[in-house]
C-alpha atoms as a PDB file:
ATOM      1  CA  UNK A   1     -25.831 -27.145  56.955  1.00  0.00           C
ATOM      2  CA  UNK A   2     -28.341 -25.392  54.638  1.00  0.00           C
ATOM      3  CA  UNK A   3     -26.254 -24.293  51.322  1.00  0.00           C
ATOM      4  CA  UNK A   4     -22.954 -26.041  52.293  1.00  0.00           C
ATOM      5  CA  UNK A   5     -21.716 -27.946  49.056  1.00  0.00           C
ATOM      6  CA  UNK A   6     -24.676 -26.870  47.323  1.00  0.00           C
ATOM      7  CA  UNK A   7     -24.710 -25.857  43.529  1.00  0.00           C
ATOM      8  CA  UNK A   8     -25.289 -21.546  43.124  1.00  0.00           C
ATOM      9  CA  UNK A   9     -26.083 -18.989  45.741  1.00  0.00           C
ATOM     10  CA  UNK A  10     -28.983 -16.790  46.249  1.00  0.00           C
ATOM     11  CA  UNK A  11     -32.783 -17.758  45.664  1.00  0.00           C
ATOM     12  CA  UNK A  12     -32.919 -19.489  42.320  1.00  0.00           C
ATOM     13  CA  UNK A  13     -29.612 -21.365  42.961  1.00  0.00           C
ATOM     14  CA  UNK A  14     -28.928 -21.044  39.374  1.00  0.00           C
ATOM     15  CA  UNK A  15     -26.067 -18.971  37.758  1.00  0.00           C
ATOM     16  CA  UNK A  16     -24.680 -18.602  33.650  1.00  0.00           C
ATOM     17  CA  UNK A  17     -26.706 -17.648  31.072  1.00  0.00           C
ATOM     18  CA  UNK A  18     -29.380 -18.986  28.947  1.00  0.00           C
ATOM     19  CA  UNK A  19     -28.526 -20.226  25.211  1.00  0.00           C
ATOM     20  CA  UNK A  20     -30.833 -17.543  23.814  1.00  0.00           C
ATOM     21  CA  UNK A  21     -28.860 -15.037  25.753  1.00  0.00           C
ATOM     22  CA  UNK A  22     -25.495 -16.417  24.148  1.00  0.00           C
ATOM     23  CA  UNK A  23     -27.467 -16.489  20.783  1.00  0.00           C
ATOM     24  CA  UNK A  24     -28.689 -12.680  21.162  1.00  0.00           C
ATOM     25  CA  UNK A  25     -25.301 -11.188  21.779  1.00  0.00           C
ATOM     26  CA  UNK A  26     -23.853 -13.380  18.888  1.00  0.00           C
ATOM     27  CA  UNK A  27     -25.793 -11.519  16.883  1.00  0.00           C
ATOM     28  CA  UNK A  28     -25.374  -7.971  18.314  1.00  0.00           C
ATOM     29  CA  UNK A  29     -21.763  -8.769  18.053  1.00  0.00           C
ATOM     30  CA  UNK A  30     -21.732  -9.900  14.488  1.00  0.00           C
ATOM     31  CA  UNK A  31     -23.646  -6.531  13.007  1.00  0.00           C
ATOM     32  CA  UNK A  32     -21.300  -4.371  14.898  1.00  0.00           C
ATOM     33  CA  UNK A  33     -18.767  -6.125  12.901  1.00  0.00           C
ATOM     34  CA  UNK A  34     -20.803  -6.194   9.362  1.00  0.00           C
ATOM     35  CA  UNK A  35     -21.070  -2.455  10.186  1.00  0.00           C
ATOM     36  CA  UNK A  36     -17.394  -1.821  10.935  1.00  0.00           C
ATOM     37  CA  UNK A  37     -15.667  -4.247   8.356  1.00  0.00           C
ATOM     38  CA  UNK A  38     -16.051  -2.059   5.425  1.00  0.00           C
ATOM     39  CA  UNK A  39     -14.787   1.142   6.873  1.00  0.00           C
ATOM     40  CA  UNK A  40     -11.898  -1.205   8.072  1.00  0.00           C
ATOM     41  CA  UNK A  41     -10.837  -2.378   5.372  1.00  0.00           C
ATOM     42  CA  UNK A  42     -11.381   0.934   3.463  1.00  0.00           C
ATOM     43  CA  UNK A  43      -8.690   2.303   5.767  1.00  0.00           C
ATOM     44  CA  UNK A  44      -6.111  -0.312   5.427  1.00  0.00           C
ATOM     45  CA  UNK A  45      -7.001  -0.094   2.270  1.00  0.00           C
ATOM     46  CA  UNK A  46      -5.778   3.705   2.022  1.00  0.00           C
ATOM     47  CA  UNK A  47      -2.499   2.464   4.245  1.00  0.00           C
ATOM     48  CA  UNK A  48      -1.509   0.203   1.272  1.00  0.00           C
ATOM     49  CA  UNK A  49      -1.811   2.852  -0.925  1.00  0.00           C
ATOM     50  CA  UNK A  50      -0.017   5.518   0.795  1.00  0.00           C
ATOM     51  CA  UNK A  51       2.631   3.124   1.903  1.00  0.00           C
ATOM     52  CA  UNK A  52       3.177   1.886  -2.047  1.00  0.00           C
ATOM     53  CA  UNK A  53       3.400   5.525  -2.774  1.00  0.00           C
ATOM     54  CA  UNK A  54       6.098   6.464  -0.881  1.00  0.00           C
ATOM     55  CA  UNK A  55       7.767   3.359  -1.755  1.00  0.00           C
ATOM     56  CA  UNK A  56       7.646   3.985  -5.521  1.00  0.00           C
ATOM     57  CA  UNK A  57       8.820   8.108  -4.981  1.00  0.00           C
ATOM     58  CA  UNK A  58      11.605   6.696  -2.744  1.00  0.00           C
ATOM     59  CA  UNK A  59      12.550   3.885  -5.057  1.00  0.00           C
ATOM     60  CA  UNK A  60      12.562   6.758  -7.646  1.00  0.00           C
ATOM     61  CA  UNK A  61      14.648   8.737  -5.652  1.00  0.00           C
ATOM     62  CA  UNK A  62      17.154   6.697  -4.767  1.00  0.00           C
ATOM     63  CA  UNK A  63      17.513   5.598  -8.705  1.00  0.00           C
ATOM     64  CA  UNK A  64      18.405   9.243  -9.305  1.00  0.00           C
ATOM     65  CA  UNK A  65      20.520   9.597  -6.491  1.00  0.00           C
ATOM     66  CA  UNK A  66      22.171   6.466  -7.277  1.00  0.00           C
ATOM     67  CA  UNK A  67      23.207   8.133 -10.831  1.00  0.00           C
ATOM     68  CA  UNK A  68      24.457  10.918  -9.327  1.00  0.00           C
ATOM     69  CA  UNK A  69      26.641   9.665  -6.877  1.00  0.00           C
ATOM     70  CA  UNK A  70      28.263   7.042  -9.454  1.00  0.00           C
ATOM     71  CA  UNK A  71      28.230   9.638 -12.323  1.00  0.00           C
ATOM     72  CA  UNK A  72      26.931   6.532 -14.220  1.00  0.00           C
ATOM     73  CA  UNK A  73      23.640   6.569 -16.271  1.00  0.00           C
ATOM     74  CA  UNK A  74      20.434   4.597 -14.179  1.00  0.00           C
ATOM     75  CA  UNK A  75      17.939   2.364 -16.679  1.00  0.00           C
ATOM     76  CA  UNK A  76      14.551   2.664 -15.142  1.00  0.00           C
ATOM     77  CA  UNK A  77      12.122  -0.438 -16.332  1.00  0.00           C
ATOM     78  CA  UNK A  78       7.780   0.449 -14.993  1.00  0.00           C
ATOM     79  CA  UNK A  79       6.049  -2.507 -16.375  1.00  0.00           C
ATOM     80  CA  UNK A  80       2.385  -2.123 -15.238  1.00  0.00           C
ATOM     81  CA  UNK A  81       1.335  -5.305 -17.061  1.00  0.00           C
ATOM     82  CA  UNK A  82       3.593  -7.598 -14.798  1.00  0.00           C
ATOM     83  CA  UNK A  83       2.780  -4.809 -11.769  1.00  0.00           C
ATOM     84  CA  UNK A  84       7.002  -4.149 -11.447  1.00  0.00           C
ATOM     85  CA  UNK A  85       9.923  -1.532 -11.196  1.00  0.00           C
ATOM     86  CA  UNK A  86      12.914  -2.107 -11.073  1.00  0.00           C
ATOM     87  CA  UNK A  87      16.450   0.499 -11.941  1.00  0.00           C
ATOM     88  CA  UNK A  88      19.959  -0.746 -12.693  1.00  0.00           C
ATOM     89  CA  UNK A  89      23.007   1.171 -13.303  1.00  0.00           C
ATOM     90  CA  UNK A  90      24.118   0.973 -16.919  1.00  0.00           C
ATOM     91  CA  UNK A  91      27.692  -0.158 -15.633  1.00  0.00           C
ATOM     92  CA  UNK A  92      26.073  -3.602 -14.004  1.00  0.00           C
ATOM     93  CA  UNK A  93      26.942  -2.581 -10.590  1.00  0.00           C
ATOM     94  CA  UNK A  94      23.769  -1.243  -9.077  1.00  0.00           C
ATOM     95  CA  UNK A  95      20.556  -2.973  -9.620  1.00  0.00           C
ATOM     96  CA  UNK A  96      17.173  -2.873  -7.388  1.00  0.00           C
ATOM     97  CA  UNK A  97      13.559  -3.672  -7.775  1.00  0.00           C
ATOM     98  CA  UNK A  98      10.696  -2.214  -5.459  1.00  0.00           C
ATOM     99  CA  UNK A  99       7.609  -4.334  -4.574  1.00  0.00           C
ATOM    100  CA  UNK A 100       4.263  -3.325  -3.991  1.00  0.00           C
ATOM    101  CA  UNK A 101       1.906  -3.629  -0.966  1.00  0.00           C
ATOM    102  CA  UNK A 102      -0.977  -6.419  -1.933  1.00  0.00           C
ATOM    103  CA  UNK A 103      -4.068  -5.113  -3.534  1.00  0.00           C
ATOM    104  CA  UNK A 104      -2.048  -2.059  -5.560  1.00  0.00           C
ATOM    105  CA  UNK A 105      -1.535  -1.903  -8.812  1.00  0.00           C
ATOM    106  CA  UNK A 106       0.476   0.407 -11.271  1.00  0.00           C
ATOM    107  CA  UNK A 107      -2.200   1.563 -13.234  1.00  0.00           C
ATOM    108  CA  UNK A 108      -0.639   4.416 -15.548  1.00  0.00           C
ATOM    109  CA  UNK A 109       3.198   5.455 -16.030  1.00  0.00           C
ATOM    110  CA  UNK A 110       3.057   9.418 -16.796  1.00  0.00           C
ATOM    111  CA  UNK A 111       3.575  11.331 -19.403  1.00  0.00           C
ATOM    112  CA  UNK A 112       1.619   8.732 -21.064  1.00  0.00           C
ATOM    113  CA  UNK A 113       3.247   7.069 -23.758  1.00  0.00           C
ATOM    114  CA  UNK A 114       2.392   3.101 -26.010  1.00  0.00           C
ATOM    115  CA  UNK A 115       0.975   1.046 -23.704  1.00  0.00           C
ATOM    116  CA  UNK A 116       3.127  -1.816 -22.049  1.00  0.00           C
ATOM    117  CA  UNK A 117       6.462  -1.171 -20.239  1.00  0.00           C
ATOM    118  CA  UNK A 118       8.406   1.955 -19.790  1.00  0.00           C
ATOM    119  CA  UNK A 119      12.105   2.269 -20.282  1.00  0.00           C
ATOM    120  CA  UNK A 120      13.913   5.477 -19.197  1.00  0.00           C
ATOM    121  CA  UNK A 121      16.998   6.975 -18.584  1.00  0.00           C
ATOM    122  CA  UNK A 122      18.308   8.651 -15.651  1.00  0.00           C
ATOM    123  CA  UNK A 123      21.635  10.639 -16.514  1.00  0.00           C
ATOM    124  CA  UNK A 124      24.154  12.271 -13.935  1.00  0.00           C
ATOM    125  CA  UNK A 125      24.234  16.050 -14.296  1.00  0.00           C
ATOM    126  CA  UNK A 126      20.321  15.961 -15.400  1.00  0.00           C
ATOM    127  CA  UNK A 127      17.342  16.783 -13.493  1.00  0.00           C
ATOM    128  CA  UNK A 128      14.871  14.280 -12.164  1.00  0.00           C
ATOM    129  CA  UNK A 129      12.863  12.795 -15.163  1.00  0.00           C
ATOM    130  CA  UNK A 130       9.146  14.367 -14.891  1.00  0.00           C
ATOM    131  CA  UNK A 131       7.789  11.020 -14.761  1.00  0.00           C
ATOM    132  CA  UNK A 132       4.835   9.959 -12.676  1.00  0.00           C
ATOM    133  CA  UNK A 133       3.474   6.825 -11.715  1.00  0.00           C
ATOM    134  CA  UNK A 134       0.043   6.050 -10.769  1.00  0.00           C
ATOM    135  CA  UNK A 135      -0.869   3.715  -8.470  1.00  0.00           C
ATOM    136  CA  UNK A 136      -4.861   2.522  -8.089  1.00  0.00           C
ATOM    137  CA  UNK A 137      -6.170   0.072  -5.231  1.00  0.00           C
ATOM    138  CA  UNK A 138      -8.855  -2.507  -6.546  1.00  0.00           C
ATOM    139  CA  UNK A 139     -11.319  -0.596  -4.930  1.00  0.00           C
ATOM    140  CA  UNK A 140     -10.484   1.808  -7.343  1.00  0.00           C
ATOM    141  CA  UNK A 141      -9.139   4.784  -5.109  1.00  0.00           C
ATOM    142  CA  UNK A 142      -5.722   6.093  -6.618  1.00  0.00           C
ATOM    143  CA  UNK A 143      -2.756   8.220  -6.123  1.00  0.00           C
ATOM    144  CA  UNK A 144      -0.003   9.807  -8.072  1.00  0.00           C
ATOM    145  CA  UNK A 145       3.930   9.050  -6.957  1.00  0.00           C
ATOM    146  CA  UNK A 146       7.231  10.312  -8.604  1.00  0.00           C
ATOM    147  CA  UNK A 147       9.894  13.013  -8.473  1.00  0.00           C
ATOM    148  CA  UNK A 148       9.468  16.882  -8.932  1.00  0.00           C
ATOM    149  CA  UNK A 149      11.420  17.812 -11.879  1.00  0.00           C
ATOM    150  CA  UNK A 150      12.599  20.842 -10.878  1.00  0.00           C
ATOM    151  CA  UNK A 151      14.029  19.910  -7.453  1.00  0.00           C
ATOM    152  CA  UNK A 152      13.698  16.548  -7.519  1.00  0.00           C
ATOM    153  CA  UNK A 153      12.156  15.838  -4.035  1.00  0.00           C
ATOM    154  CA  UNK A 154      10.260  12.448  -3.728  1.00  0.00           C
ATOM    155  CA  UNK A 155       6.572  13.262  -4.131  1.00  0.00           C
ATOM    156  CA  UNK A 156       3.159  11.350  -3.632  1.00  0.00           C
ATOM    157  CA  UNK A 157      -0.217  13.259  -4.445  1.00  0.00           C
ATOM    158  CA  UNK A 158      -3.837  12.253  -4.558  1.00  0.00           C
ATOM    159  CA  UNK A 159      -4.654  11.441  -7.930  1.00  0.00           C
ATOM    160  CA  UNK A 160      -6.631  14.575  -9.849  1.00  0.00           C
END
């Protein structure tokens, strides 16, 4: 029997594709992903960000609120050089740190003050402390996280 057993179908009896076939999609493939990569990364880029943001206005937040509920003063330590925060309550029974996503930075604690770490106080009875912390990606874009000092809502901002 004509065909039976026999290697392919149809006239040329040969099926697949041809190495420069394989070669030319390669290469189609790999500039749609040159193309895309940097707009990719740009937006994870801007999730890291906006994700370290809220972290630091929470952390913030929940140093404040901590000193309210215990009626006990809160030490706040922002130490851009070692890229760390971290609150305890002056009584030794409250202490937490917050960690940033990778590839953000604390570049500036607000109102600007010496360079190097920032020590503050957060008393019970007192509004949120007007202080601001800016964060910057290494790609340079930045925002601006903290508390409101008037009602003391968690807030993150673009950077003006």
């Amino acid at each position: 029997m004509p065909g039976a057993g026999g290697r392919g179908s149809g006239v040329g009896g040969r099926g697949g594709i041809t190495l420069i076939e394989l070669l030319v999609a390669m290469a189609i493939a790999g500039m749609m992903v040159a193309i895309a990569y940097p707009s990719l990364t740009g937006g994870l880029d801007g999730i890291r960000l906006r994700t370290a943001g809220q972290s630091v206005a929470a952390f913030l937040n929940n140093a404040h609120g901590r000193a309210e509920r215990d009626q006990a003063p809160v030490e706040v330590l922002i130490d851009p050089g070692r890229n760390q925060m971290s609150a305890q309550s002056l009584d030794g029974k409250w202490e937490r740190a917050v960690n940033l996503a990778e590839g953000v930075r604390i570049a500036e604690v607000r109102p600007a003050a010496e360079p190097g770490p920032r020590r503050f106080v957060i008393l019970p009875g007192v509004p949120a402390p007007g202080v601001r912390v800016r964060l910057e990606t290494f790609r340079g874009r930045s925002l601006v996280a903290g508390l409101d000092p008037v009602t003391g809502v968690p807030l993150v901002e673009e950077d003006k």
